[in-house]
PDB file of N, CA and C in Angstrom:
ATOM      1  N   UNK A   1     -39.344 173.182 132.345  1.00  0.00           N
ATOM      2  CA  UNK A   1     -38.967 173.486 130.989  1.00  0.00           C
ATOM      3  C   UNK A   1     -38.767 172.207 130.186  1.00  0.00           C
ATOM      4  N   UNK A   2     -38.102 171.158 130.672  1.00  0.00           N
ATOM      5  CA  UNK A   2     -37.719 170.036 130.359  1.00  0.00           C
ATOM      6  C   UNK A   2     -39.023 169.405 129.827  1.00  0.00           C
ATOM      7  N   UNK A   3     -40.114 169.432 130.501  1.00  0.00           N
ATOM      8  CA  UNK A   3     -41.335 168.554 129.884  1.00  0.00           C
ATOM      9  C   UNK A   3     -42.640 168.862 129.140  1.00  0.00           C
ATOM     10  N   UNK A   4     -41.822 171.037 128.839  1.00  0.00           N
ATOM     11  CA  UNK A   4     -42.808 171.326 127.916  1.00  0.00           C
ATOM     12  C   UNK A   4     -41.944 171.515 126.845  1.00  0.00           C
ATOM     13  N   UNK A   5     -40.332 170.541 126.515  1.00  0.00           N
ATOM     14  CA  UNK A   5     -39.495 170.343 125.861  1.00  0.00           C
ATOM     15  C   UNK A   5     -39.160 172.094 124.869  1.00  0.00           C
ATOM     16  N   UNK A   6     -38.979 172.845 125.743  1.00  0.00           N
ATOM     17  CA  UNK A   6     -38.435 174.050 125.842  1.00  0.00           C
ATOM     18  C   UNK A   6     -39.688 174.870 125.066  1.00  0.00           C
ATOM     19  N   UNK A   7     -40.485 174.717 124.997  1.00  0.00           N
ATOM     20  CA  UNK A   7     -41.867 175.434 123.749  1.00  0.00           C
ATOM     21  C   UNK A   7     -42.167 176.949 124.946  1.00  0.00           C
ATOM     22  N   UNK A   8     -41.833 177.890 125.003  1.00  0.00           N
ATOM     23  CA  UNK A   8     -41.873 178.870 125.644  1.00  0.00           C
ATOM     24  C   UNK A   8     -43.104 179.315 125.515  1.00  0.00           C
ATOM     25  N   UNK A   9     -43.781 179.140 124.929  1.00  0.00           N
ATOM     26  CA  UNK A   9     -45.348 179.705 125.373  1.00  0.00           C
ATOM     27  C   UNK A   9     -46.373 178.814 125.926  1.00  0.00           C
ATOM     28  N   UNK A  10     -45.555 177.589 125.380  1.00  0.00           N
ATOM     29  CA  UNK A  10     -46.356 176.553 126.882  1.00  0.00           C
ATOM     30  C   UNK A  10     -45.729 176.929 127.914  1.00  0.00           C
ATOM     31  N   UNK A  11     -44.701 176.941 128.364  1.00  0.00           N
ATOM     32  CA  UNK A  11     -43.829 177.391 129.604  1.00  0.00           C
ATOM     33  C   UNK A  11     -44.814 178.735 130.128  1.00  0.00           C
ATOM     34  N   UNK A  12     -44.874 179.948 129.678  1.00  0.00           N
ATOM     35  CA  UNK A  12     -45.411 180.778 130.064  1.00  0.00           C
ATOM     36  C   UNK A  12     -46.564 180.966 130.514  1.00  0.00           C
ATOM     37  N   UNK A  13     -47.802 179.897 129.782  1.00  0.00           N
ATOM     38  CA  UNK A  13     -48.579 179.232 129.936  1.00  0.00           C
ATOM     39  C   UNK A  13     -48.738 178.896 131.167  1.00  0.00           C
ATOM     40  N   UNK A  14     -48.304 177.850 131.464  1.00  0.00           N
ATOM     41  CA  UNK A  14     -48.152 176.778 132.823  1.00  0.00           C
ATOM     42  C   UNK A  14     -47.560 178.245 133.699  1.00  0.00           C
ATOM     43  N   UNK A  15     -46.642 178.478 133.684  1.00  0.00           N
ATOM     44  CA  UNK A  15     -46.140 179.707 134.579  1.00  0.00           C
ATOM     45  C   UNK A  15     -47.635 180.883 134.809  1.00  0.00           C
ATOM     46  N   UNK A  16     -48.016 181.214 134.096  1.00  0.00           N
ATOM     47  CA  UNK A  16     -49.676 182.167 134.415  1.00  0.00           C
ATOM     48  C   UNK A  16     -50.807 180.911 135.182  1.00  0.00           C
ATOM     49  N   UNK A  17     -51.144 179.213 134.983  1.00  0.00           N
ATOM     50  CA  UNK A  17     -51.851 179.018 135.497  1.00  0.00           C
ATOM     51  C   UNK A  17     -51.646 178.623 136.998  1.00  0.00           C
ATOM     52  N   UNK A  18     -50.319 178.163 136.807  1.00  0.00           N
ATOM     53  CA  UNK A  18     -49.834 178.129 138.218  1.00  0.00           C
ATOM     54  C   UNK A  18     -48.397 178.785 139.021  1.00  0.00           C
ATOM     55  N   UNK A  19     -49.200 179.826 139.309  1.00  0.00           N
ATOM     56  CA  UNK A  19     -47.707 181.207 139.834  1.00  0.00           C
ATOM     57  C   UNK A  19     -47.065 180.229 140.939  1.00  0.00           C
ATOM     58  N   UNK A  20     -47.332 179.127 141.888  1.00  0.00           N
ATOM     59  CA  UNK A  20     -46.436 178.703 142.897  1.00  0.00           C
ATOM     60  C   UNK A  20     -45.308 177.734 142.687  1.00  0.00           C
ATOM     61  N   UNK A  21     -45.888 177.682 141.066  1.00  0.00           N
ATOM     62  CA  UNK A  21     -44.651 176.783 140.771  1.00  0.00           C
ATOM     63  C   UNK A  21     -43.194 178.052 140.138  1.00  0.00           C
ATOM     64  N   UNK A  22     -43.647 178.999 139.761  1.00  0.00           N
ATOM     65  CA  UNK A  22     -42.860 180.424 139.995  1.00  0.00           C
ATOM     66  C   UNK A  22     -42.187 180.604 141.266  1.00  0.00           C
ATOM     67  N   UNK A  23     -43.231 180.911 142.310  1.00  0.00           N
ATOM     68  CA  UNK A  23     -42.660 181.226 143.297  1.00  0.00           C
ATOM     69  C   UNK A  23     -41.878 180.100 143.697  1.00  0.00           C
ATOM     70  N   UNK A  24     -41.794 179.047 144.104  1.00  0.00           N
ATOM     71  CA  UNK A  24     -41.081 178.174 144.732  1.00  0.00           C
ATOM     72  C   UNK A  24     -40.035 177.800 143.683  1.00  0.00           C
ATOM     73  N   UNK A  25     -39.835 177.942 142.544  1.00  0.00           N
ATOM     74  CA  UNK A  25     -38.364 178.036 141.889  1.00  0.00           C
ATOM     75  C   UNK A  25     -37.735 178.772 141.854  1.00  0.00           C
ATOM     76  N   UNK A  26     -38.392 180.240 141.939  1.00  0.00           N
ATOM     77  CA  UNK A  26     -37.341 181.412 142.187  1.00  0.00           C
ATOM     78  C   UNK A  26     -37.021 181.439 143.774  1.00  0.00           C
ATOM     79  N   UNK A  27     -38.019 180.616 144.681  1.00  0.00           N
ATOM     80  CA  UNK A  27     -37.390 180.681 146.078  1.00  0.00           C
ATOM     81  C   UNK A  27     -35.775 179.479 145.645  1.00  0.00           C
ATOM     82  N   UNK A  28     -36.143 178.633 145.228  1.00  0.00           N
ATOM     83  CA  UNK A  28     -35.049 177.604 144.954  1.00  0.00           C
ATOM     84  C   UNK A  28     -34.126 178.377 144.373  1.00  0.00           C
ATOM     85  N   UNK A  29     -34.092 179.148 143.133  1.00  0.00           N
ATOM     86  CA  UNK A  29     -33.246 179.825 142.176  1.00  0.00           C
ATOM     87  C   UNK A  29     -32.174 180.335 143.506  1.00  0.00           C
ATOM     88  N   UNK A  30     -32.581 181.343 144.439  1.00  0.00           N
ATOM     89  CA  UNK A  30     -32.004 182.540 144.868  1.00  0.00           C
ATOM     90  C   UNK A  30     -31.607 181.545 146.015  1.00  0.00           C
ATOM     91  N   UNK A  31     -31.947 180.456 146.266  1.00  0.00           N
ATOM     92  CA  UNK A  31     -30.990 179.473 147.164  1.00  0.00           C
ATOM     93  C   UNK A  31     -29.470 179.116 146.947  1.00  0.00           C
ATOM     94  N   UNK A  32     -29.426 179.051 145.498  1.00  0.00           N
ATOM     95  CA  UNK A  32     -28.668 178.754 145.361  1.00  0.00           C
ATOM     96  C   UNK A  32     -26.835 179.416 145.582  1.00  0.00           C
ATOM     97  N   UNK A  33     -26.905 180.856 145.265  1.00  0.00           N
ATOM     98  CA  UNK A  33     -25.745 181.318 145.500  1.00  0.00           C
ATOM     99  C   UNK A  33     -25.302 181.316 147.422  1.00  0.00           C
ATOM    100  N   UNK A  34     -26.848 181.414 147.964  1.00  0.00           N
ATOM    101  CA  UNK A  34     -26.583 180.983 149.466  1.00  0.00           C
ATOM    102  C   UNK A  34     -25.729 179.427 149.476  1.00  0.00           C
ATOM    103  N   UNK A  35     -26.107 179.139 148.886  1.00  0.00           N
ATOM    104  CA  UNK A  35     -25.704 177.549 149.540  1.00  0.00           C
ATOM    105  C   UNK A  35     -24.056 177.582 149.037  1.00  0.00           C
ATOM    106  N   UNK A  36     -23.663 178.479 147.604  1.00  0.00           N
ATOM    107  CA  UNK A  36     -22.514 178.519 147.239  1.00  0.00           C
ATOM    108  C   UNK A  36     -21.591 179.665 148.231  1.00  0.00           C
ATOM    109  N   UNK A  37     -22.188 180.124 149.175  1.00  0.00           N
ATOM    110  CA  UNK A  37     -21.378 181.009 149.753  1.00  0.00           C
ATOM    111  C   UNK A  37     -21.169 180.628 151.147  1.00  0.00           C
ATOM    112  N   UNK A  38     -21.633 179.512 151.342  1.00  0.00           N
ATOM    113  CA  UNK A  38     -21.659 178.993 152.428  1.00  0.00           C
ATOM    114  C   UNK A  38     -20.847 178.095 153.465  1.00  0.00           C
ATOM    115  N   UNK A  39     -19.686 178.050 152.465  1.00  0.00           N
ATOM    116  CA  UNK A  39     -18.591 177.233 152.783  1.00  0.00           C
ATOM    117  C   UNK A  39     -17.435 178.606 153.649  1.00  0.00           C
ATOM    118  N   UNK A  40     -16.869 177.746 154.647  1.00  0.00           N
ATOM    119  CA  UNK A  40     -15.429 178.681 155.286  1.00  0.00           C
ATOM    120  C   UNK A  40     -14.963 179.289 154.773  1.00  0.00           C
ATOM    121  N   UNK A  41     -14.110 179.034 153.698  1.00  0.00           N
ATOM    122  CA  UNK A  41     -13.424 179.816 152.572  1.00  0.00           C
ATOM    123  C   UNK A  41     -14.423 180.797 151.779  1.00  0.00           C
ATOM    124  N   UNK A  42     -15.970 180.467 151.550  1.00  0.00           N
ATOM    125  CA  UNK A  42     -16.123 182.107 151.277  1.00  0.00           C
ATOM    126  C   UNK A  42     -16.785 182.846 152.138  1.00  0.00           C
ATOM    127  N   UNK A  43     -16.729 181.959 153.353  1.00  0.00           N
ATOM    128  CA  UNK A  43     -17.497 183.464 154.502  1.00  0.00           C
ATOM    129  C   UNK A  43     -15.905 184.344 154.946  1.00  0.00           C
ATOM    130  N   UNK A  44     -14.607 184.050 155.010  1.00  0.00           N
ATOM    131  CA  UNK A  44     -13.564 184.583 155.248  1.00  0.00           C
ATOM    132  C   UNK A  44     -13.515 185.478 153.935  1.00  0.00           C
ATOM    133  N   UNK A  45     -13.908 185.329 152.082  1.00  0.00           N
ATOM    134  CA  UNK A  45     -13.562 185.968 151.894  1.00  0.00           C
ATOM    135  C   UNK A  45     -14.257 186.788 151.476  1.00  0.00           C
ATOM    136  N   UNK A  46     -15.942 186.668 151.797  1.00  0.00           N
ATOM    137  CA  UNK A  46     -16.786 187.995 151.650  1.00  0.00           C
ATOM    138  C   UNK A  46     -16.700 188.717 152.971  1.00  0.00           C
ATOM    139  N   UNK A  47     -16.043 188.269 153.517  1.00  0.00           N
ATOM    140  CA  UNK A  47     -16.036 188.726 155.295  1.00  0.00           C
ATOM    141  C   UNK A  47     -17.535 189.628 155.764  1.00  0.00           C
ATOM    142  N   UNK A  48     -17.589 190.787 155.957  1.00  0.00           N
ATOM    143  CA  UNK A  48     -18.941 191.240 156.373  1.00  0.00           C
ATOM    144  C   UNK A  48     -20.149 191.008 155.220  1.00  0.00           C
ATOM    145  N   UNK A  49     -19.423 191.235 154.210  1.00  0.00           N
ATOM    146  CA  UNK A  49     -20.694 191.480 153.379  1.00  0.00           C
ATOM    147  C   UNK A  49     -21.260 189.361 153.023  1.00  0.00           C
ATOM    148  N   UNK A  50     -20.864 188.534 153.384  1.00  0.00           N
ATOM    149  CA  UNK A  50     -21.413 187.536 153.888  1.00  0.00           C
ATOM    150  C   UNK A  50     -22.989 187.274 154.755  1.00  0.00           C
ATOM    151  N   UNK A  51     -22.685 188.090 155.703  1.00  0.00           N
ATOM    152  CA  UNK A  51     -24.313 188.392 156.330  1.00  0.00           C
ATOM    153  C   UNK A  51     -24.841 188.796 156.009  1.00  0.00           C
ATOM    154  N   UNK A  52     -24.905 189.886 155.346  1.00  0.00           N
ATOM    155  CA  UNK A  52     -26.041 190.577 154.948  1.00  0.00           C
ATOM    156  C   UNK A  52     -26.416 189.669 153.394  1.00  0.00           C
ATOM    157  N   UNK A  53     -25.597 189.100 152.600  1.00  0.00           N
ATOM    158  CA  UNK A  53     -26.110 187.925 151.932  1.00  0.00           C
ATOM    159  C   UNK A  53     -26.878 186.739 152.234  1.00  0.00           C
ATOM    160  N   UNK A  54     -26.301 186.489 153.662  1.00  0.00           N
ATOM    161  CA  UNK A  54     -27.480 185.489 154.152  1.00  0.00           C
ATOM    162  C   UNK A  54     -28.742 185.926 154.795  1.00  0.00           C
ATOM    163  N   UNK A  55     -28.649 187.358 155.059  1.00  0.00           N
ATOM    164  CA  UNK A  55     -30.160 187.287 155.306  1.00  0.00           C
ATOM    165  C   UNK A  55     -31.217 187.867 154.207  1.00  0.00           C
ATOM    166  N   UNK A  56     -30.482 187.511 153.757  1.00  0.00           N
ATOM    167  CA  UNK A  56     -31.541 187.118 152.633  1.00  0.00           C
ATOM    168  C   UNK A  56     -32.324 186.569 152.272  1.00  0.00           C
ATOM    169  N   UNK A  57     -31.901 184.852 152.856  1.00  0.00           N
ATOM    170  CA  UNK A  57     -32.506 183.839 153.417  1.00  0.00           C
ATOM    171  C   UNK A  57     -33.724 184.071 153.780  1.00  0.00           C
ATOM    172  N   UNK A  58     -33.598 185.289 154.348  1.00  0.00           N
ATOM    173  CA  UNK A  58     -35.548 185.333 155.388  1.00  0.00           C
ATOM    174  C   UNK A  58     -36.612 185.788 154.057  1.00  0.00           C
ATOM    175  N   UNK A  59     -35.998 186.507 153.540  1.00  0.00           N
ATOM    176  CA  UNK A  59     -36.617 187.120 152.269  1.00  0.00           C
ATOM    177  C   UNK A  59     -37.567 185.868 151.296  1.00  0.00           C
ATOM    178  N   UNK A  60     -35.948 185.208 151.280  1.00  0.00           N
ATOM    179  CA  UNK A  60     -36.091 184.223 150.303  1.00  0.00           C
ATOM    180  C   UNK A  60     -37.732 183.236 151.087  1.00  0.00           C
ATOM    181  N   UNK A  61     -37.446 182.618 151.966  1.00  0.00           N
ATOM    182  CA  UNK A  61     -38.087 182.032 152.982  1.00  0.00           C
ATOM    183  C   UNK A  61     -40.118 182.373 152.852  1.00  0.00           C
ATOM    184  N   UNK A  62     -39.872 184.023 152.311  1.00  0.00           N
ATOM    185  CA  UNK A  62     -41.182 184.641 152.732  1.00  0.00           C
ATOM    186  C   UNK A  62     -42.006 184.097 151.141  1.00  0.00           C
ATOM    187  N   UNK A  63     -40.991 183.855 149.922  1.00  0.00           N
ATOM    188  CA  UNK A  63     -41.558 183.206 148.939  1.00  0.00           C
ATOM    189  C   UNK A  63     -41.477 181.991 148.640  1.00  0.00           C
ATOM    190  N   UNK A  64     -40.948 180.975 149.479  1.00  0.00           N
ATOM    191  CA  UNK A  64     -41.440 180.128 149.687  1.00  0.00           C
ATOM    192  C   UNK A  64     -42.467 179.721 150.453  1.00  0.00           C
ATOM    193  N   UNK A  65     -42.919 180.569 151.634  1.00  0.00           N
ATOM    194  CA  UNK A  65     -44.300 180.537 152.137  1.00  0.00           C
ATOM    195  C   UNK A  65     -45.344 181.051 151.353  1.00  0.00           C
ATOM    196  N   UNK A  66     -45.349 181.812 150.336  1.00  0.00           N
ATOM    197  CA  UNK A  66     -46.092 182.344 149.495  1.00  0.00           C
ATOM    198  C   UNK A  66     -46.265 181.310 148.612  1.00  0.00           C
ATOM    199  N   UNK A  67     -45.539 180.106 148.390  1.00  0.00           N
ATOM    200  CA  UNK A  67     -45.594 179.264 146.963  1.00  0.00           C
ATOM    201  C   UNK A  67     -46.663 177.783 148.129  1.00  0.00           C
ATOM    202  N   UNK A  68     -46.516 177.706 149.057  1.00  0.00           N
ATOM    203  CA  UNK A  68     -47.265 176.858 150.074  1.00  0.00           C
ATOM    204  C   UNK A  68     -48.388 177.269 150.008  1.00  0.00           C
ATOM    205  N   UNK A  69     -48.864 178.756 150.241  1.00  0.00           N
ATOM    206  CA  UNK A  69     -50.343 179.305 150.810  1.00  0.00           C
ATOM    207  C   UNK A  69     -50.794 179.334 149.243  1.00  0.00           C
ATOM    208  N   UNK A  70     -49.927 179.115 148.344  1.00  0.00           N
ATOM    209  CA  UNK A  70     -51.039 179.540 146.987  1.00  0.00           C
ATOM    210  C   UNK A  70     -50.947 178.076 146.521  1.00  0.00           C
ATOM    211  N   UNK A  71     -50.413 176.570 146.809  1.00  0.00           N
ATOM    212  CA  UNK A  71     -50.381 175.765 146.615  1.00  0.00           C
ATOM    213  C   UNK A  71     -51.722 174.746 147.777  1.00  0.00           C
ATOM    214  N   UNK A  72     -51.446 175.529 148.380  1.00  0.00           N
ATOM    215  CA  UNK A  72     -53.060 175.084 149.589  1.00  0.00           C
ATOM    216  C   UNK A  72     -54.461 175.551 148.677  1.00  0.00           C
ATOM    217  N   UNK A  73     -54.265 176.767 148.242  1.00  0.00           N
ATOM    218  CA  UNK A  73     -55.565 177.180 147.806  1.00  0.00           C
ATOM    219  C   UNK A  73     -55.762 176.457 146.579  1.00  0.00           C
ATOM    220  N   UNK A  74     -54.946 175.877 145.747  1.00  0.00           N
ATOM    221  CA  UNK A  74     -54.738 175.516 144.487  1.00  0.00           C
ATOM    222  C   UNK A  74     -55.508 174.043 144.623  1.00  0.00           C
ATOM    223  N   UNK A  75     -54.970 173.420 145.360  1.00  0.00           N
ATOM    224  CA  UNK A  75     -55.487 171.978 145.996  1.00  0.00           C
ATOM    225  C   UNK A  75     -56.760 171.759 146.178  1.00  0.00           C
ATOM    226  N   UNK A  76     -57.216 172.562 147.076  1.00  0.00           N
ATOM    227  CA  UNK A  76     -58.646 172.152 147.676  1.00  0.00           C
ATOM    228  C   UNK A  76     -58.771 171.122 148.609  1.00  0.00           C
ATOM    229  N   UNK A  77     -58.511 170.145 148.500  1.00  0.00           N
ATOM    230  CA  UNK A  77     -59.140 169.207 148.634  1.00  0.00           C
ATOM    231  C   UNK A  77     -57.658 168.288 149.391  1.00  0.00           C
ATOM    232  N   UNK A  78     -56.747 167.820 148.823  1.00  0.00           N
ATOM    233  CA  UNK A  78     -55.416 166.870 149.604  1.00  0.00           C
ATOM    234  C   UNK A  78     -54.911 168.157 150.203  1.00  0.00           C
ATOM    235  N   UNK A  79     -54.586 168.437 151.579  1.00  0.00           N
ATOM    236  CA  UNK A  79     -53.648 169.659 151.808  1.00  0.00           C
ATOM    237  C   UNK A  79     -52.199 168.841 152.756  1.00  0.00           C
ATOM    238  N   UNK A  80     -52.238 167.185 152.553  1.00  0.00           N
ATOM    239  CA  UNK A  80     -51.315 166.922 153.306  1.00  0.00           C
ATOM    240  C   UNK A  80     -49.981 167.019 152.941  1.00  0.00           C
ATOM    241  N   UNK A  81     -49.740 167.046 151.653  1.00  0.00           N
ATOM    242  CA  UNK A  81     -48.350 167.555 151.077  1.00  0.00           C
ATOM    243  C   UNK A  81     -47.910 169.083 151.155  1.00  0.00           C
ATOM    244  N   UNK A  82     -49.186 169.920 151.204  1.00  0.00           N
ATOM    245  CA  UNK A  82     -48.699 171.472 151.055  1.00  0.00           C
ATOM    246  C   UNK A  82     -48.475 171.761 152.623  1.00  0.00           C
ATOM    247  N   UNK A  83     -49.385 171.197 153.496  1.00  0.00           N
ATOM    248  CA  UNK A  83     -49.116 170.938 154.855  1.00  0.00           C
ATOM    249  C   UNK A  83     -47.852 170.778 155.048  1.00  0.00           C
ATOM    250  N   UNK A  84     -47.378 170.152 154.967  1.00  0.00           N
ATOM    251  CA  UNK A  84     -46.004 169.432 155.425  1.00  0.00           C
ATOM    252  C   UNK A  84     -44.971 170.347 154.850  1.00  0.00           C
ATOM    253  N   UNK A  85     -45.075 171.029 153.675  1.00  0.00           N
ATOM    254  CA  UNK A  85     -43.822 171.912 153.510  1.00  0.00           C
ATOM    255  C   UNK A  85     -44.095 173.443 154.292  1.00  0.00           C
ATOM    256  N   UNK A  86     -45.240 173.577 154.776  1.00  0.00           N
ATOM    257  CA  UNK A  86     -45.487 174.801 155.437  1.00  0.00           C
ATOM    258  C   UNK A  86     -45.169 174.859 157.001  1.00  0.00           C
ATOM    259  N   UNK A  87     -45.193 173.157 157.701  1.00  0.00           N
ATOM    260  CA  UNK A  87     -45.052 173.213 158.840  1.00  0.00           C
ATOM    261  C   UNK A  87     -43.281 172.696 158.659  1.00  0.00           C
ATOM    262  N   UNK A  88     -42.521 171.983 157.859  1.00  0.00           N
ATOM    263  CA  UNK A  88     -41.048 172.570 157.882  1.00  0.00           C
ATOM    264  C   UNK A  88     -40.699 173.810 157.849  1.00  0.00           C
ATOM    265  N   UNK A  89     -41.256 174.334 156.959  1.00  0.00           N
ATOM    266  CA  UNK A  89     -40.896 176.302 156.596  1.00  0.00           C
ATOM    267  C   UNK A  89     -41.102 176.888 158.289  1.00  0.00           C
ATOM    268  N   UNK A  90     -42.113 176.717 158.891  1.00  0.00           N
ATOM    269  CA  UNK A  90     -42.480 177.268 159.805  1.00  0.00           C
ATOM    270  C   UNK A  90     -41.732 176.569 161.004  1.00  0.00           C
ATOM    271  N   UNK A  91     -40.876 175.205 161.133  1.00  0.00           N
ATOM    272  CA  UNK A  91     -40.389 175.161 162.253  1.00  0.00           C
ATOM    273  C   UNK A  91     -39.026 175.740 162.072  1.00  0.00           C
ATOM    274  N   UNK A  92     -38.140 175.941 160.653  1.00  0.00           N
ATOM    275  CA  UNK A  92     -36.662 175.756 160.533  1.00  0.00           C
ATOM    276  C   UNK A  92     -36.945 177.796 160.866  1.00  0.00           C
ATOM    277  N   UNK A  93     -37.841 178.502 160.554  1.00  0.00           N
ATOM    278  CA  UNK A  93     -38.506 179.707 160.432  1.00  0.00           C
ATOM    279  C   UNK A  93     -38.432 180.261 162.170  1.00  0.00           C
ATOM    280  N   UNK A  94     -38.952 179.293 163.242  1.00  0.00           N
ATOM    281  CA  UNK A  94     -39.582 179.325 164.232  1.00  0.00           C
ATOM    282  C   UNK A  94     -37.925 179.225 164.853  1.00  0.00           C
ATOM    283  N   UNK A  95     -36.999 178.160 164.169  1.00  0.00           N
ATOM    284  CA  UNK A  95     -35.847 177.742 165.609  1.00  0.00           C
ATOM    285  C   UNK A  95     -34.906 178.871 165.204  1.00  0.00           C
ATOM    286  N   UNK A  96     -35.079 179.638 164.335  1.00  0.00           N
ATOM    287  CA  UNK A  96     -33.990 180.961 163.577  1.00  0.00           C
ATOM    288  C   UNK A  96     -34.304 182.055 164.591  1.00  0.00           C
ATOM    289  N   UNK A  97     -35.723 182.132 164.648  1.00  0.00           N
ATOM    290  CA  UNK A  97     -36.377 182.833 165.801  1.00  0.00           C
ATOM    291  C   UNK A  97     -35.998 182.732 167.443  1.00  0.00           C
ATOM    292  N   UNK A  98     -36.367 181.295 167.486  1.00  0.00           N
ATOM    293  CA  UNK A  98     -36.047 181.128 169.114  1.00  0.00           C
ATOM    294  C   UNK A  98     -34.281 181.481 169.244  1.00  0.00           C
ATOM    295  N   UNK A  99     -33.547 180.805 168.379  1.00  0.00           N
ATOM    296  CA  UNK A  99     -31.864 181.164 168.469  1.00  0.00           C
ATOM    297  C   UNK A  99     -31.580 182.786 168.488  1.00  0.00           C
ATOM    298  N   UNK A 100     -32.331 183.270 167.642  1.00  0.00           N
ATOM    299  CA  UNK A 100     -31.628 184.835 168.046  1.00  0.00           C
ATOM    300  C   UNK A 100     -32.301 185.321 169.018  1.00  0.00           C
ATOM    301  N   UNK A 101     -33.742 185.070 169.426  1.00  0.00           N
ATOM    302  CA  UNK A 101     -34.222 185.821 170.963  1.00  0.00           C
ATOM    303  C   UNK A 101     -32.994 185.326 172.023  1.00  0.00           C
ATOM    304  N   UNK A 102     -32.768 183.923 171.485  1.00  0.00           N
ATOM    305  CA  UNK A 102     -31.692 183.985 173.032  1.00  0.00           C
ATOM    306  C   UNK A 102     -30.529 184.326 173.070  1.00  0.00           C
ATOM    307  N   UNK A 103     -30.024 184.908 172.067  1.00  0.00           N
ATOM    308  CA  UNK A 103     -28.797 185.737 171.778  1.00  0.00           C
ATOM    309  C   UNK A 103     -27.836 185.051 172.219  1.00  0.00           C
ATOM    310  N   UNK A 104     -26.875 185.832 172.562  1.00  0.00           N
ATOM    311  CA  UNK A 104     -25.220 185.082 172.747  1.00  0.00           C
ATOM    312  C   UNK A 104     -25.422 184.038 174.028  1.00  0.00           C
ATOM    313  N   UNK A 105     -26.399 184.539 174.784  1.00  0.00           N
ATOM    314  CA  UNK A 105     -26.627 182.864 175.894  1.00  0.00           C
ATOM    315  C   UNK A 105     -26.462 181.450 175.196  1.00  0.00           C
ATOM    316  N   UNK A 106     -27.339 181.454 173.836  1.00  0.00           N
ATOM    317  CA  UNK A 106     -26.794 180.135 172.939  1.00  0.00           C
ATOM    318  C   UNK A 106     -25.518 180.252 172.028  1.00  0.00           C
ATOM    319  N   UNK A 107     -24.672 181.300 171.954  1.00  0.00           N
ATOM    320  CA  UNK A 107     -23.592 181.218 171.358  1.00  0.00           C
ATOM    321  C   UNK A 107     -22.705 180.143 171.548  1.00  0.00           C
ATOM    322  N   UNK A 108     -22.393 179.454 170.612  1.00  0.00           N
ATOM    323  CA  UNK A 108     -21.111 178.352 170.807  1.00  0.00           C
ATOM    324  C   UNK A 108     -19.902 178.237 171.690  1.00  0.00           C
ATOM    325  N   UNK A 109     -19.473 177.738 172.488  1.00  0.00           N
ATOM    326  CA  UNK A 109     -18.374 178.771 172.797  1.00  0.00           C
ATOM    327  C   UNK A 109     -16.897 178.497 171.688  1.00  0.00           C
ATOM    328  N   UNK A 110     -16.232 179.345 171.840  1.00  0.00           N
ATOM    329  CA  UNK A 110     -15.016 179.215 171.048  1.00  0.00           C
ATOM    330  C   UNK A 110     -13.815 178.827 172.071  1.00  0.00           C
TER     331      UNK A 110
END
């Protein structure tokens, strides 16, 4: 917004020629109240309904892989930057995976 110095139909513009810059800000956007709920004091005071806010996360996650695969096709040609955010997505994606197949065997202990 800042560098089409707020002109909303350039904004909308740029937003129709390139949807991944959409998707990957609204993946960022909806990060954000995660990251604000993420502290001790508010997982004690959303108590259950805390989790089911964070998995949301996976949701969120699935449009940021969507803003990668349409940022690969967009490219052509350099894919080593869109690369690299697809194979983070896919390992932090992959160890969320391996941690809950192994269930409470990797639980912390208390």
């Amino acid at each position: 917004m800042l560098d089409q110095f707020f002109d909303w139909e350039a904004i909308i513009k740029d937003i129709a020629k390139r949807p991944y810059i959409t998707l990957g800000f609204s993946a960022f956007v909806l990060l954000i109240p995660l990251a604000a709920t993420s502290t001790r004091a508010m997982m004690r005071r959303l108590g259950r309904r805390w989790g089911q806010l964070h998995r949301l996360s996976y949701l969120i996650a699935v449009l940021g892989v969507l803003g990668v695969v349409h940022y690969l096709w967009l490219v052509k040609a350099d894919y080593q930057q869109p690369a690299i955010y697809a194979v983070i997505v896919a390992i932090l994606l992959g160890m969320r995976a391996w941690w809950w197949r192994a269930g409470p065997a990797m639980a912390a202990p208390k």
